[in-house]
N, C-alpha and C. Protein backbone atom coordinates (compact mmCIF):
# COMPACT_ATOMS: atom_id res chain seq x y z
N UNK A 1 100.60 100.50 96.38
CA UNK A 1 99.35 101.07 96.84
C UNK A 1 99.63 102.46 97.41
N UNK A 2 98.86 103.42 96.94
CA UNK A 2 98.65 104.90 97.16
C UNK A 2 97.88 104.82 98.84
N UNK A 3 98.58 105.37 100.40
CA UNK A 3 97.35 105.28 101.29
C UNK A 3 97.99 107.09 101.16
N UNK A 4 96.51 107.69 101.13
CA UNK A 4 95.92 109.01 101.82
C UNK A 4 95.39 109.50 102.50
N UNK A 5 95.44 110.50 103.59
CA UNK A 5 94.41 110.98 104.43
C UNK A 5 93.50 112.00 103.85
N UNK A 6 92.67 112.26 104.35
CA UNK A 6 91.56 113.08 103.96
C UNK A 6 90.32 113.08 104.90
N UNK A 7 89.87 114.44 105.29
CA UNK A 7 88.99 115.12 106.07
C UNK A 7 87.49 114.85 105.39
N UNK A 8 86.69 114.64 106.23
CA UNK A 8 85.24 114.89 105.29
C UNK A 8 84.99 115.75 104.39
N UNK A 9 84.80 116.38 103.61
CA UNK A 9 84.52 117.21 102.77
C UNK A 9 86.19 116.94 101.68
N UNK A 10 86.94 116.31 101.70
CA UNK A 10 87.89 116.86 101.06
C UNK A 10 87.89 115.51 99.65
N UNK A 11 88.77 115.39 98.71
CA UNK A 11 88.23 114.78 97.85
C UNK A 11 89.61 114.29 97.42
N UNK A 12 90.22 113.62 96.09
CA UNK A 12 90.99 113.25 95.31
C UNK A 12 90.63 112.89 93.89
N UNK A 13 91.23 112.95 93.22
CA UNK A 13 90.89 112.60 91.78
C UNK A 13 92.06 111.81 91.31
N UNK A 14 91.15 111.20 90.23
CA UNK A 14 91.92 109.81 89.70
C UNK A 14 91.53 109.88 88.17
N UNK A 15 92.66 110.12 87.23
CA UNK A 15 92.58 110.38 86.38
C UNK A 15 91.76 111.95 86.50
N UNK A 16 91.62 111.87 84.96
CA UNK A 16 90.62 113.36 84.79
C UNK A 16 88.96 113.20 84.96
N UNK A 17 88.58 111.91 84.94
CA UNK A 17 87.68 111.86 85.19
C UNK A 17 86.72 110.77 85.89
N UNK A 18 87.35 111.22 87.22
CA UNK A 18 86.58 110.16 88.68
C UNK A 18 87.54 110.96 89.83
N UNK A 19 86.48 111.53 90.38
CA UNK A 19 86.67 112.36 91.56
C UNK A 19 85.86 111.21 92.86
N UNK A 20 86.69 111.65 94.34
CA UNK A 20 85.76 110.56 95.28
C UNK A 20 86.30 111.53 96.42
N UNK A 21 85.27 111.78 97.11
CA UNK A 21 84.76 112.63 98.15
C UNK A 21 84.76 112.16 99.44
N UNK A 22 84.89 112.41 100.47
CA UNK A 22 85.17 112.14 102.10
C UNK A 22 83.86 112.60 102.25
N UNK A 23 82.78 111.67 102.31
CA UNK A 23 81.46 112.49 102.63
C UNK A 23 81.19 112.28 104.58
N UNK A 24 81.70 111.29 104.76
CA UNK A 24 81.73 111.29 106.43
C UNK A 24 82.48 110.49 107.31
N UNK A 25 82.96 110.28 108.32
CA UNK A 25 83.89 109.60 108.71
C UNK A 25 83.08 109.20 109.97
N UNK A 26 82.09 108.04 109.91
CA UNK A 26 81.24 107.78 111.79
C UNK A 26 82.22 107.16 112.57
N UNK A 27 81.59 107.12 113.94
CA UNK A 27 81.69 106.23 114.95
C UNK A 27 82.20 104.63 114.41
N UNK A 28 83.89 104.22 114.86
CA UNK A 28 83.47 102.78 114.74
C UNK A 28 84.26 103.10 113.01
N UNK A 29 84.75 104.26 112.44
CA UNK A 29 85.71 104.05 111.84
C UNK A 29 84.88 103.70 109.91
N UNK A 30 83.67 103.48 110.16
CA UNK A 30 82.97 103.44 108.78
C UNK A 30 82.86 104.88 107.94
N UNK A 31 83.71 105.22 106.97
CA UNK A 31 83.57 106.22 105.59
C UNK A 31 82.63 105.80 104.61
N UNK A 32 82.00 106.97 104.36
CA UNK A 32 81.14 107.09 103.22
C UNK A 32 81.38 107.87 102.64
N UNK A 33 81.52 107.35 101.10
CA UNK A 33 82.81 107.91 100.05
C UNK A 33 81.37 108.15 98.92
N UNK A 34 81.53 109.33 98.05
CA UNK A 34 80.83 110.04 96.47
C UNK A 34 81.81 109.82 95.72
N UNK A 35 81.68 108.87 94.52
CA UNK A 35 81.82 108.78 93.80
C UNK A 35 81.03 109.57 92.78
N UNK A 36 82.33 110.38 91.69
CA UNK A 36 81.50 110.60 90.66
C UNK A 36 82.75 110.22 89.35
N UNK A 37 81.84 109.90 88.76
CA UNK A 37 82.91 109.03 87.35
C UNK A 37 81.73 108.92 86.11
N UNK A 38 82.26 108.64 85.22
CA UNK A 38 81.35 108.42 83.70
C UNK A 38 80.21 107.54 84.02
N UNK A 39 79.12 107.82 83.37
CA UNK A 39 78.10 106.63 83.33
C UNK A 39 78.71 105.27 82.60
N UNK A 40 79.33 105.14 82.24
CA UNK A 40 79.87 104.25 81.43
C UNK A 40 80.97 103.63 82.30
N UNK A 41 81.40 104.06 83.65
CA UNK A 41 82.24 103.56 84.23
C UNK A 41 81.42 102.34 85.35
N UNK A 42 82.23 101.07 85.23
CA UNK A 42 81.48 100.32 86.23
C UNK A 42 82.54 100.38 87.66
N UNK A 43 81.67 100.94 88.59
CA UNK A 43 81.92 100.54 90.01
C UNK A 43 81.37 99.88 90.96
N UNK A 44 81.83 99.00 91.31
CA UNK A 44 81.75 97.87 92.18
C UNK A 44 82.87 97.62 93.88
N UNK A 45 82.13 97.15 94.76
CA UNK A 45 82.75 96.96 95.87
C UNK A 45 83.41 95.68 95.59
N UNK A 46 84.78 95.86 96.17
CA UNK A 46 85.53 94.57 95.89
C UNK A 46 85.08 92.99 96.24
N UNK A 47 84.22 93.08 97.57
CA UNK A 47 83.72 91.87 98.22
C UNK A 47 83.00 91.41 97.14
N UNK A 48 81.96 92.23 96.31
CA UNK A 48 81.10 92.10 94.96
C UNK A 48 81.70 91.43 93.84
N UNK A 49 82.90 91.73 93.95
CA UNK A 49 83.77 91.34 92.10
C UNK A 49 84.16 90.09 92.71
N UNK A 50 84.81 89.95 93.77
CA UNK A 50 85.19 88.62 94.00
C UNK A 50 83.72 87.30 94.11
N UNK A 51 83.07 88.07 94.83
CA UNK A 51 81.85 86.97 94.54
C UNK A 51 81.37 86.74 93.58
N UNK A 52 81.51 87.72 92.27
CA UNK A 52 81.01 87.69 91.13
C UNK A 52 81.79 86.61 90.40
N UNK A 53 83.26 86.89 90.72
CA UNK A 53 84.02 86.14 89.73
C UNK A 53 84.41 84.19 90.29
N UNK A 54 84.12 84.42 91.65
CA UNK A 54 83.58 82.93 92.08
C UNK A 54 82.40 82.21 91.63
N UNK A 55 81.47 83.23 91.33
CA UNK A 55 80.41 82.52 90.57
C UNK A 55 80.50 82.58 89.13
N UNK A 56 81.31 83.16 88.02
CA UNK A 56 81.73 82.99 87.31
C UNK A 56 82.74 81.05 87.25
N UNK A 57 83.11 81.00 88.13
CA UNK A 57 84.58 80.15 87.67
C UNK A 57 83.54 78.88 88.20
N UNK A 58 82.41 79.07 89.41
CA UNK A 58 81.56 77.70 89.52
C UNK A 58 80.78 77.44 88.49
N UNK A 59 80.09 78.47 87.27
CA UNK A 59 79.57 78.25 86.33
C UNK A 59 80.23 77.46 85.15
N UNK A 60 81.77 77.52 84.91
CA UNK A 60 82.06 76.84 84.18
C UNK A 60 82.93 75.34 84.44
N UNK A 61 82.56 75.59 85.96
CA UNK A 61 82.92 73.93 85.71
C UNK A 61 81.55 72.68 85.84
N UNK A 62 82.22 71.46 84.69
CA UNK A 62 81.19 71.11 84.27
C UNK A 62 80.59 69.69 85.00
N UNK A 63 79.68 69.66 85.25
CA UNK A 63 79.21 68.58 85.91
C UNK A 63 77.96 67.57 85.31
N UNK A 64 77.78 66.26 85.68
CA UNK A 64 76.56 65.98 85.12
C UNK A 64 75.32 65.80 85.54
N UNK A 65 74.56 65.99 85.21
CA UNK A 65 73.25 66.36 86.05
C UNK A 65 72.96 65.48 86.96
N UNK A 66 73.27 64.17 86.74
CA UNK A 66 73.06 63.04 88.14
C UNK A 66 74.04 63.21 89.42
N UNK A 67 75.39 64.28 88.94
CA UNK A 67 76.34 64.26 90.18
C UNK A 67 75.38 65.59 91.15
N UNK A 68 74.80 66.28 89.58
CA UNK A 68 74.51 67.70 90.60
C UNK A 68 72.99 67.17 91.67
N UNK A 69 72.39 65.84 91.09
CA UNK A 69 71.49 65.67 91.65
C UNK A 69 71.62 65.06 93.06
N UNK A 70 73.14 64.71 93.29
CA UNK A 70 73.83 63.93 94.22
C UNK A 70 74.01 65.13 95.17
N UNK A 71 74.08 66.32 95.09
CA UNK A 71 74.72 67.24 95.65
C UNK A 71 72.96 68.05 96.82
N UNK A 72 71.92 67.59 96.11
CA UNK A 72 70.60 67.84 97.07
C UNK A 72 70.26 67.04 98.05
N UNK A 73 69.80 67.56 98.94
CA UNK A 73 69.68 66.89 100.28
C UNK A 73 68.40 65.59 99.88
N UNK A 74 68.58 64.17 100.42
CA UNK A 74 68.08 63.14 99.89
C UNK A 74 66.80 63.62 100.70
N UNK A 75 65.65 63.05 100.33
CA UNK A 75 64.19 63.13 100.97
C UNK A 75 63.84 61.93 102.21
N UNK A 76 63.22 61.26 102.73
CA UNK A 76 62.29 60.60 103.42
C UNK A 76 61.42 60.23 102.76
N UNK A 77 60.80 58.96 103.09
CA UNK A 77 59.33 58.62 102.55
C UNK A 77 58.54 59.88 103.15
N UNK A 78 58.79 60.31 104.50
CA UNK A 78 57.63 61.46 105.25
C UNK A 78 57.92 62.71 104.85
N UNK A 79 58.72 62.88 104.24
CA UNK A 79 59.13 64.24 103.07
C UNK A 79 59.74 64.78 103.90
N UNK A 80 60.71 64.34 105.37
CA UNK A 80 61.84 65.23 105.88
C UNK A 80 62.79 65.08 105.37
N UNK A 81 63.77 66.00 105.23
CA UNK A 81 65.39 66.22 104.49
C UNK A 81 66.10 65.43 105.75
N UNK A 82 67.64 64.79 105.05
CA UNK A 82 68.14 64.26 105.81
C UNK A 82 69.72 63.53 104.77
N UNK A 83 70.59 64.11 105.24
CA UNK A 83 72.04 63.81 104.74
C UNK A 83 72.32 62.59 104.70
């Protein structure tokens, strides 16, 4: 892993084409970074891909519809939920 410093305004490039910008550095240590890269490039926050790809890997495992029906909270005759 590459770590760099960099000032607000200052930038890096990656490859020839995806530049990312120091647009501010607040209170409390939060950066807000410009991206600019191809329309054709997908960027995503990592917390995003991992949730994506967890819901990927729960989609393919396979279940049968009476286990998944096992998995909803049972009813009441008085229509309250209850484990």
């Amino acid at each position: 892993m590459l770590i760099l410093q960099r000032k607000p305004g200052e930038s890096l490039l990656i490859g020839d084409e995806i530049e990312v910008t120091v647009v501010s550095v607040e209170p409390g240590g939060r950066v807000r970074l410009a991206i600019r890269a191809p329309r054709s490039m997908t960027i995503l926050r990592n917390e995003l891909r991992k949730a994506m790809d967890a819901n990927q890997d729960a989609a393919k495992e396979e279940m049968s519809p009476l286990a998944l029906l096992d998995l909803l909270p049972k009813q009441k005759s008085d229509g309250e939920n209850f484990k």
